[in-house]
N, C-alpha and C. Protein backbone atom coordinates (compact mmCIF):
# COMPACT_ATOMS: atom_id res chain seq x y z
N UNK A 1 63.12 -41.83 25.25
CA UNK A 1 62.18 -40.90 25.85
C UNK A 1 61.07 -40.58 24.84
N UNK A 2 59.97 -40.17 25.30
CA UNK A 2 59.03 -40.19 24.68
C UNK A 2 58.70 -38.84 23.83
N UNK A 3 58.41 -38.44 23.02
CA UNK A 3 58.80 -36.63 22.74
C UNK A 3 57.05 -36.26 21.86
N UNK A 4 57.51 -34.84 22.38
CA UNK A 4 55.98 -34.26 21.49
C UNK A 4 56.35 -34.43 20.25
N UNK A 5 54.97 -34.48 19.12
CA UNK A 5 55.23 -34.55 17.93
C UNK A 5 55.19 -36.39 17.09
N UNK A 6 55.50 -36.98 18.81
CA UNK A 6 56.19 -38.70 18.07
C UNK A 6 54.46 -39.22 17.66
N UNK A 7 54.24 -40.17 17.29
CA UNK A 7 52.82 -40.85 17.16
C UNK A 7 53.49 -42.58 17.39
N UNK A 8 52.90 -42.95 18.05
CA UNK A 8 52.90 -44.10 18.42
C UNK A 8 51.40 -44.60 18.46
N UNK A 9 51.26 -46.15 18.06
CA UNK A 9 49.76 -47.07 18.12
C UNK A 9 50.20 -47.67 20.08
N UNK A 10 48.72 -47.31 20.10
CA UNK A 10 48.62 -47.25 21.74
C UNK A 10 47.52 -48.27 22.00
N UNK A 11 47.24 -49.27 22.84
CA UNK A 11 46.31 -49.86 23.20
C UNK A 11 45.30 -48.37 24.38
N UNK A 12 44.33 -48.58 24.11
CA UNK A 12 43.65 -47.40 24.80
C UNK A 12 41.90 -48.44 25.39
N UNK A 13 42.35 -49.39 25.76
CA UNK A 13 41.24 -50.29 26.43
C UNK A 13 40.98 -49.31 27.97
N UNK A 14 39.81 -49.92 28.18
CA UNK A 14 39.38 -49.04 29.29
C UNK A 14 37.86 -48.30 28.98
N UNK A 15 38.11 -47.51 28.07
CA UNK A 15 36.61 -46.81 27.36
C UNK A 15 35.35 -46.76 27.64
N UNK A 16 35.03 -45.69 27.55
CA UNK A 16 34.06 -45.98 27.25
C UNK A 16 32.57 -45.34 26.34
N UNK A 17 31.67 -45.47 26.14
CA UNK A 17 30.57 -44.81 25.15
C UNK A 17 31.65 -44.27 23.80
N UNK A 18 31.18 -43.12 23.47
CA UNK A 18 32.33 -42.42 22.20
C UNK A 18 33.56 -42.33 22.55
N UNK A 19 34.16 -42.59 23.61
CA UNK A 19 35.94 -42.30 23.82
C UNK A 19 36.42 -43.94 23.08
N UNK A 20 37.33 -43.09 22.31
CA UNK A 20 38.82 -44.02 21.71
C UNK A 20 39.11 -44.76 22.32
N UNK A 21 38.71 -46.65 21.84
CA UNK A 21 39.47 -47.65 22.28
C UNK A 21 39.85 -48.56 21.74
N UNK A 22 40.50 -49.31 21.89
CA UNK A 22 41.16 -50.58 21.39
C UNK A 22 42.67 -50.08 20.64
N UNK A 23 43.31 -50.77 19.72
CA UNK A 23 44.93 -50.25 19.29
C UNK A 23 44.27 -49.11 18.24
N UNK A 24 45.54 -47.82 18.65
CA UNK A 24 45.15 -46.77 17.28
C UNK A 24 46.05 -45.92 17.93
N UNK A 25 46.70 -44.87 16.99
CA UNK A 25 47.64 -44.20 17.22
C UNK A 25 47.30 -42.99 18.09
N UNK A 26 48.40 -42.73 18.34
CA UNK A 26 48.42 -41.40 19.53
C UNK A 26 49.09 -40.46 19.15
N UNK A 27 49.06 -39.25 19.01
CA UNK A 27 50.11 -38.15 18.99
C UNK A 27 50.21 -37.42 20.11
N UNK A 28 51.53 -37.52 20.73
CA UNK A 28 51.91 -37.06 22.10
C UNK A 28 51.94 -35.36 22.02
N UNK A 29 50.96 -34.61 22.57
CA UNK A 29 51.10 -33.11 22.53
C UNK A 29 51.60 -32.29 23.79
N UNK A 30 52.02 -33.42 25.14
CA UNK A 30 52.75 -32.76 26.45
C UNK A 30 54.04 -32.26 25.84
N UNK A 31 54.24 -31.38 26.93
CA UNK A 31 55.87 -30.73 26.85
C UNK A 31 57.03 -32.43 27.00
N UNK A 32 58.20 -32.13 26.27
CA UNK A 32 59.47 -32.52 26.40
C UNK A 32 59.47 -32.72 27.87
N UNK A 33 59.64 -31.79 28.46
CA UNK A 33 60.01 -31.97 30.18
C UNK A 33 59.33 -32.49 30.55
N UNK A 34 58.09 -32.56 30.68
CA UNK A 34 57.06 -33.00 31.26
C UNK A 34 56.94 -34.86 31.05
N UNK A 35 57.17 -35.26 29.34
CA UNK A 35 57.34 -36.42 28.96
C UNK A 35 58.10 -37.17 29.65
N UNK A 36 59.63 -36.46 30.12
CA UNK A 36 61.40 -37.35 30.88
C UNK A 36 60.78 -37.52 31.98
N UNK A 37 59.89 -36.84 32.74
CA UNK A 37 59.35 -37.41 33.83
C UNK A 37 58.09 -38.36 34.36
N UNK A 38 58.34 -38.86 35.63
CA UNK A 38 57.42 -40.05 35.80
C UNK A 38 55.82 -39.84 35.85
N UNK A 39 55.26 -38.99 35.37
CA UNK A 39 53.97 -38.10 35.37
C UNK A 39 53.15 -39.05 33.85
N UNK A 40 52.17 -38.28 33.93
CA UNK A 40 51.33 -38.67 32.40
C UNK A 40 51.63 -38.36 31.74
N UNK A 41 51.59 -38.86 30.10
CA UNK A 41 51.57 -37.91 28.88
C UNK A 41 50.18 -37.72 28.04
N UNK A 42 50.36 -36.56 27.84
CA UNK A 42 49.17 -35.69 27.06
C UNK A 42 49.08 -36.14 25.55
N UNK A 43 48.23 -36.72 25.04
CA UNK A 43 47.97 -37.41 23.80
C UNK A 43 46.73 -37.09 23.36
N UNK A 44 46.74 -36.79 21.78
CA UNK A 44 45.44 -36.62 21.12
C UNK A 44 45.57 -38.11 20.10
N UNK A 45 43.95 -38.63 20.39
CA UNK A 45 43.82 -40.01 20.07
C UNK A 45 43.41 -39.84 18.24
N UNK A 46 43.61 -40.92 17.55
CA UNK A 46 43.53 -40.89 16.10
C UNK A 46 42.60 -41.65 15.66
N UNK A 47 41.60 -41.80 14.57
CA UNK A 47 41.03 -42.78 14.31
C UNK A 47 41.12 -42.71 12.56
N UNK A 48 40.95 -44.00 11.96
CA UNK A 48 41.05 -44.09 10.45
C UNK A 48 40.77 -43.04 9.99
N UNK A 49 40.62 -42.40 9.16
CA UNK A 49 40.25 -41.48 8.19
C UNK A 49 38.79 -42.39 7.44
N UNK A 50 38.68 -43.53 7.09
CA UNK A 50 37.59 -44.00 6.48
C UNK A 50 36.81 -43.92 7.55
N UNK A 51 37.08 -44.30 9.25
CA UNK A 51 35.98 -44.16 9.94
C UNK A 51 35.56 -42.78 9.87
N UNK A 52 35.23 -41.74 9.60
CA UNK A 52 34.81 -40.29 10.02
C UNK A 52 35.19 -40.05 8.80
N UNK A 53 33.40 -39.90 7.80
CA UNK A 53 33.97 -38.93 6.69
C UNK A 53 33.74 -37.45 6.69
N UNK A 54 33.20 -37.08 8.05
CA UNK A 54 32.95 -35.51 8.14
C UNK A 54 33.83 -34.90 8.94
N UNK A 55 34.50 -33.73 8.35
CA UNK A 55 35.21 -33.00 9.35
C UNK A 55 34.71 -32.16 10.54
N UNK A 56 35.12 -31.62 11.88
CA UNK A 56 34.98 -31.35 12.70
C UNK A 56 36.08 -29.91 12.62
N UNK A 57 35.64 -28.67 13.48
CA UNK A 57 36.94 -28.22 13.93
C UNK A 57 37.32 -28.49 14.77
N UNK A 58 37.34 -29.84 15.73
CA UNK A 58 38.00 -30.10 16.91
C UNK A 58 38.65 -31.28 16.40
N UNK A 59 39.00 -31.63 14.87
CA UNK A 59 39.90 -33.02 14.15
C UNK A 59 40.55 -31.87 13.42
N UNK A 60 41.57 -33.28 13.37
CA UNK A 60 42.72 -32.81 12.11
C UNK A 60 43.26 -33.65 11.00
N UNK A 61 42.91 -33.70 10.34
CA UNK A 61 42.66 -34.73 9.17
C UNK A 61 44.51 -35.00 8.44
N UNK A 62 45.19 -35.83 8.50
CA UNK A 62 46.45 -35.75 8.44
C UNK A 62 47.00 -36.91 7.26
N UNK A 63 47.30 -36.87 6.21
CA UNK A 63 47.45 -37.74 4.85
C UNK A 63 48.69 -39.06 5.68
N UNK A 64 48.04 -40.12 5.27
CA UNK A 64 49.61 -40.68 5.77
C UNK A 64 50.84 -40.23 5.13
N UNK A 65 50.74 -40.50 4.07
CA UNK A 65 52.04 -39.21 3.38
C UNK A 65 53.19 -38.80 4.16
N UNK A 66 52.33 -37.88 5.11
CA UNK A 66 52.95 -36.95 6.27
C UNK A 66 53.39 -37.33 7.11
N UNK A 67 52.54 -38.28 8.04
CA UNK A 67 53.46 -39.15 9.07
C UNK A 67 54.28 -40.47 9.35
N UNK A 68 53.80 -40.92 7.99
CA UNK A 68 54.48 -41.96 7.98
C UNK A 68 53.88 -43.35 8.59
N UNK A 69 52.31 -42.85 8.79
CA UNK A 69 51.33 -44.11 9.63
C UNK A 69 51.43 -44.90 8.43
N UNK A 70 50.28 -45.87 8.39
CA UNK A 70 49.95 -46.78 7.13
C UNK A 70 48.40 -46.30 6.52
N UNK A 71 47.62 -44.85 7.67
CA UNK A 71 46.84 -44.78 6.76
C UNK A 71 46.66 -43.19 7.00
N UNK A 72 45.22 -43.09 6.25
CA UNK A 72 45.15 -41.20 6.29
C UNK A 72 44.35 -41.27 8.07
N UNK A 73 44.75 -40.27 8.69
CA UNK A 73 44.43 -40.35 10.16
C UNK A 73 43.25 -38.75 10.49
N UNK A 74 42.77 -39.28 11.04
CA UNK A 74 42.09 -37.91 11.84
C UNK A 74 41.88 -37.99 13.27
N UNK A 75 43.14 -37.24 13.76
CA UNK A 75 43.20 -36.94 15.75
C UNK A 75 41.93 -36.04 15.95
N UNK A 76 41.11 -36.68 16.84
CA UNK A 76 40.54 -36.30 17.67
C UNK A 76 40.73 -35.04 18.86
N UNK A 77 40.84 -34.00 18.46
CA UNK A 77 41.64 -33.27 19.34
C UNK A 77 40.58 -32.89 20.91
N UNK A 78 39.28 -33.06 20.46
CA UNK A 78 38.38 -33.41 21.39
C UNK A 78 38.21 -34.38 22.51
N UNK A 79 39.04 -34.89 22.46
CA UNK A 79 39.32 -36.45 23.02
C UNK A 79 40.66 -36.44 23.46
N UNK A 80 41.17 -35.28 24.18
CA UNK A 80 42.70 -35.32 25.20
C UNK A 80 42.61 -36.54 25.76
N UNK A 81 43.74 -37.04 26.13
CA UNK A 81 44.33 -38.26 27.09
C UNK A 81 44.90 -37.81 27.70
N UNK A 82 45.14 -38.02 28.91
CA UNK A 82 46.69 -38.44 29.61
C UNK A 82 46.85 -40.05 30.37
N UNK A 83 48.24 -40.68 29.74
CA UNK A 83 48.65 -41.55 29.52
C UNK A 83 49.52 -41.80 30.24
N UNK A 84 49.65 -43.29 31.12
CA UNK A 84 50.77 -43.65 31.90
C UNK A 84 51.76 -44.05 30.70
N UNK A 85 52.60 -43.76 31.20
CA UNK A 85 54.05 -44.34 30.74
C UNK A 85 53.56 -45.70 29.90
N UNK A 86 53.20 -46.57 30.77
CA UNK A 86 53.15 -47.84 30.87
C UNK A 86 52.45 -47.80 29.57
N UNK A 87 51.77 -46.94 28.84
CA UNK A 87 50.83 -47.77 27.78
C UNK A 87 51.73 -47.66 26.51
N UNK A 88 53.17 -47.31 27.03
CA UNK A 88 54.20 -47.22 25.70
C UNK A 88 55.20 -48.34 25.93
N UNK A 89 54.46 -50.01 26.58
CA UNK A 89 55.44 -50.75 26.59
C UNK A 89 54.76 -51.58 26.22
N UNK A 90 55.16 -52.63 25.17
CA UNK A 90 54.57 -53.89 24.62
C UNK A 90 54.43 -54.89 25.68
N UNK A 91 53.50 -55.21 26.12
CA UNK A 91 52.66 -56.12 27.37
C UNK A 91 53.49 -57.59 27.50
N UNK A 92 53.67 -57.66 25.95
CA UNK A 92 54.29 -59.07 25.82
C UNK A 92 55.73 -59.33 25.64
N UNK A 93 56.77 -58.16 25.29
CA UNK A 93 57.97 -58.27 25.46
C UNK A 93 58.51 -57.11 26.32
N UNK A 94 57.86 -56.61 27.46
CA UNK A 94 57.98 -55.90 28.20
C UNK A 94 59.51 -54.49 27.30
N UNK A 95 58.91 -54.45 26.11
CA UNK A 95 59.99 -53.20 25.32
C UNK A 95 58.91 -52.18 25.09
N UNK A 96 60.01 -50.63 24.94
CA UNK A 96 59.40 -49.77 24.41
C UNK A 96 58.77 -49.99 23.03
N UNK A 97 56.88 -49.44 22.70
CA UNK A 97 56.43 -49.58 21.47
C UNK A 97 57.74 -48.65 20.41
N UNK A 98 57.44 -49.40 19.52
CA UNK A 98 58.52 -48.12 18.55
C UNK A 98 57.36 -46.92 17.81
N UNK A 99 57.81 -46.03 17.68
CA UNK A 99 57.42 -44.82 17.30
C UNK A 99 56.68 -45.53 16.05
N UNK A 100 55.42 -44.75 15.46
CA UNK A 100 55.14 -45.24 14.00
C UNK A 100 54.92 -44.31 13.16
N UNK A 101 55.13 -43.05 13.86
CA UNK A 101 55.05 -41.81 12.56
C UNK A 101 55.69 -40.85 13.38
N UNK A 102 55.14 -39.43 12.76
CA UNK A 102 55.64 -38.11 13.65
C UNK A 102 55.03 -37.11 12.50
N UNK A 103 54.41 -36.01 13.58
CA UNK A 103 53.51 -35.45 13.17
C UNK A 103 54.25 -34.38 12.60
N UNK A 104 53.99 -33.49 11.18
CA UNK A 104 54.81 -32.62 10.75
C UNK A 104 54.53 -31.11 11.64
N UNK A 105 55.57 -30.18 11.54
CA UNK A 105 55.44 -28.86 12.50
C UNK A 105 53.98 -28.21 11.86
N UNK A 106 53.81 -28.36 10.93
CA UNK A 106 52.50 -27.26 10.24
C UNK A 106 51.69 -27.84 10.56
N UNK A 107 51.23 -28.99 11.03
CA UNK A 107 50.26 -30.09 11.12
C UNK A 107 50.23 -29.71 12.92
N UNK A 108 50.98 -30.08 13.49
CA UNK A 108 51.16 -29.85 15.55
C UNK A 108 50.58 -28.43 15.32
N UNK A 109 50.67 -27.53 14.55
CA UNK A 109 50.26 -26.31 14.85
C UNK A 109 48.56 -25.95 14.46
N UNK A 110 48.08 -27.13 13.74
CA UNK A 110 46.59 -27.36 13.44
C UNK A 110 46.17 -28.25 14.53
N UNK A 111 46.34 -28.85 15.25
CA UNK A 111 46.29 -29.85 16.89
C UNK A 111 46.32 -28.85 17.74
N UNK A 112 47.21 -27.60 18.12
CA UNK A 112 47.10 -26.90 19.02
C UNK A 112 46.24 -25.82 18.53
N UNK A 113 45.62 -25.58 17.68
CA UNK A 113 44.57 -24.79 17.52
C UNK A 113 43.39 -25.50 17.85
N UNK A 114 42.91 -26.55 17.24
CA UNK A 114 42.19 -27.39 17.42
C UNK A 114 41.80 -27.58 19.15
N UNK A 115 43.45 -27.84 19.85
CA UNK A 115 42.92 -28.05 21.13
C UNK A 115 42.91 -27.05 21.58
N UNK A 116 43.17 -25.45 21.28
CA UNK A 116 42.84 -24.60 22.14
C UNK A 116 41.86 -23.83 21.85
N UNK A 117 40.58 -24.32 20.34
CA UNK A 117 39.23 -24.49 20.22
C UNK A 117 38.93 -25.32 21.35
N UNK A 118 38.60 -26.42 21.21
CA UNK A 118 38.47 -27.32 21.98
C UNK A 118 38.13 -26.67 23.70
N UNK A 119 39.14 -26.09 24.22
CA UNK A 119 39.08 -25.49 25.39
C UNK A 119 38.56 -24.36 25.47
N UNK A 120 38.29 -23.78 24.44
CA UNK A 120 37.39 -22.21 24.32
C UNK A 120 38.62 -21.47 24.90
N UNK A 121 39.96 -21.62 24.62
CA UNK A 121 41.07 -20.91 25.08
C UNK A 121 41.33 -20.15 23.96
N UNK A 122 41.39 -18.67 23.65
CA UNK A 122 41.87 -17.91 22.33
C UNK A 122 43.35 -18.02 22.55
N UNK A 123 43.72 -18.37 21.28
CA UNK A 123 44.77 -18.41 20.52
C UNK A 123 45.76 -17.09 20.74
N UNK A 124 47.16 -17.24 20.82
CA UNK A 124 47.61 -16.08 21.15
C UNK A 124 48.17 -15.72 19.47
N UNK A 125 48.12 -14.43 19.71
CA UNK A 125 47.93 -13.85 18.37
C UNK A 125 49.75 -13.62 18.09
């Protein structure tokens, strides 16, 4: 099952103008429950850290260190997804992608600020 927190490299073809495409990681930010079921999942898209050397408050700049990617990442928290199932199965051996990092708790809690900037939603205190 797929869980908040996991990061998986996602093909994200489709795109278009500035939206995230081609393979690059995802960090899944839907609920648990929401994930076990046959619905979308809610993903904030990632791009290199060398691509974007300016920070944003709607990114989150994340060391690989931390997740365990192969490089330093900055999610786009501006750039929500929701994601079929389907884009977490390798096309060519019809298997689940395997997980490639996981985002630390202090870090998910800079993503949900970010996205609830993002939405002009205040933060509950």
């Amino acid at each position: 099952m797929l869980r908040r927190g996991e990061i998986y490299f996602v093909n994200l073809a489709g795109s278009m103008g500035s939206e995230q495409a081609g393979r690059r990681p995802v960090v899944i930010v839907s609920a648990d429950d929401l994930n076990a079921r046959p619905l979308t999942v809610v993903v904030i898209p990632g791009t290199d850290a060398a691509n974007q050397p300016t920070d944003y408050p709607s990114t989150v700049s994340v060391p690989a260190k931390e997740t365990g990617l192969p490089m330093d990442t900055i999610f786009r928290c501006h750039q929500i997804r929701a994601l079929d199932h389907r884009r977490f199965i390798d096309a060519a051996t019809r298997r689940p992608i395997p997980v490639a990092g996981h985002m630390p708790p202090e870090r998910m809690k800079e993503i949900e600020e970010a996205i609830l900037g993002t939405l002009d939603i205040l933060s509950p205190s």
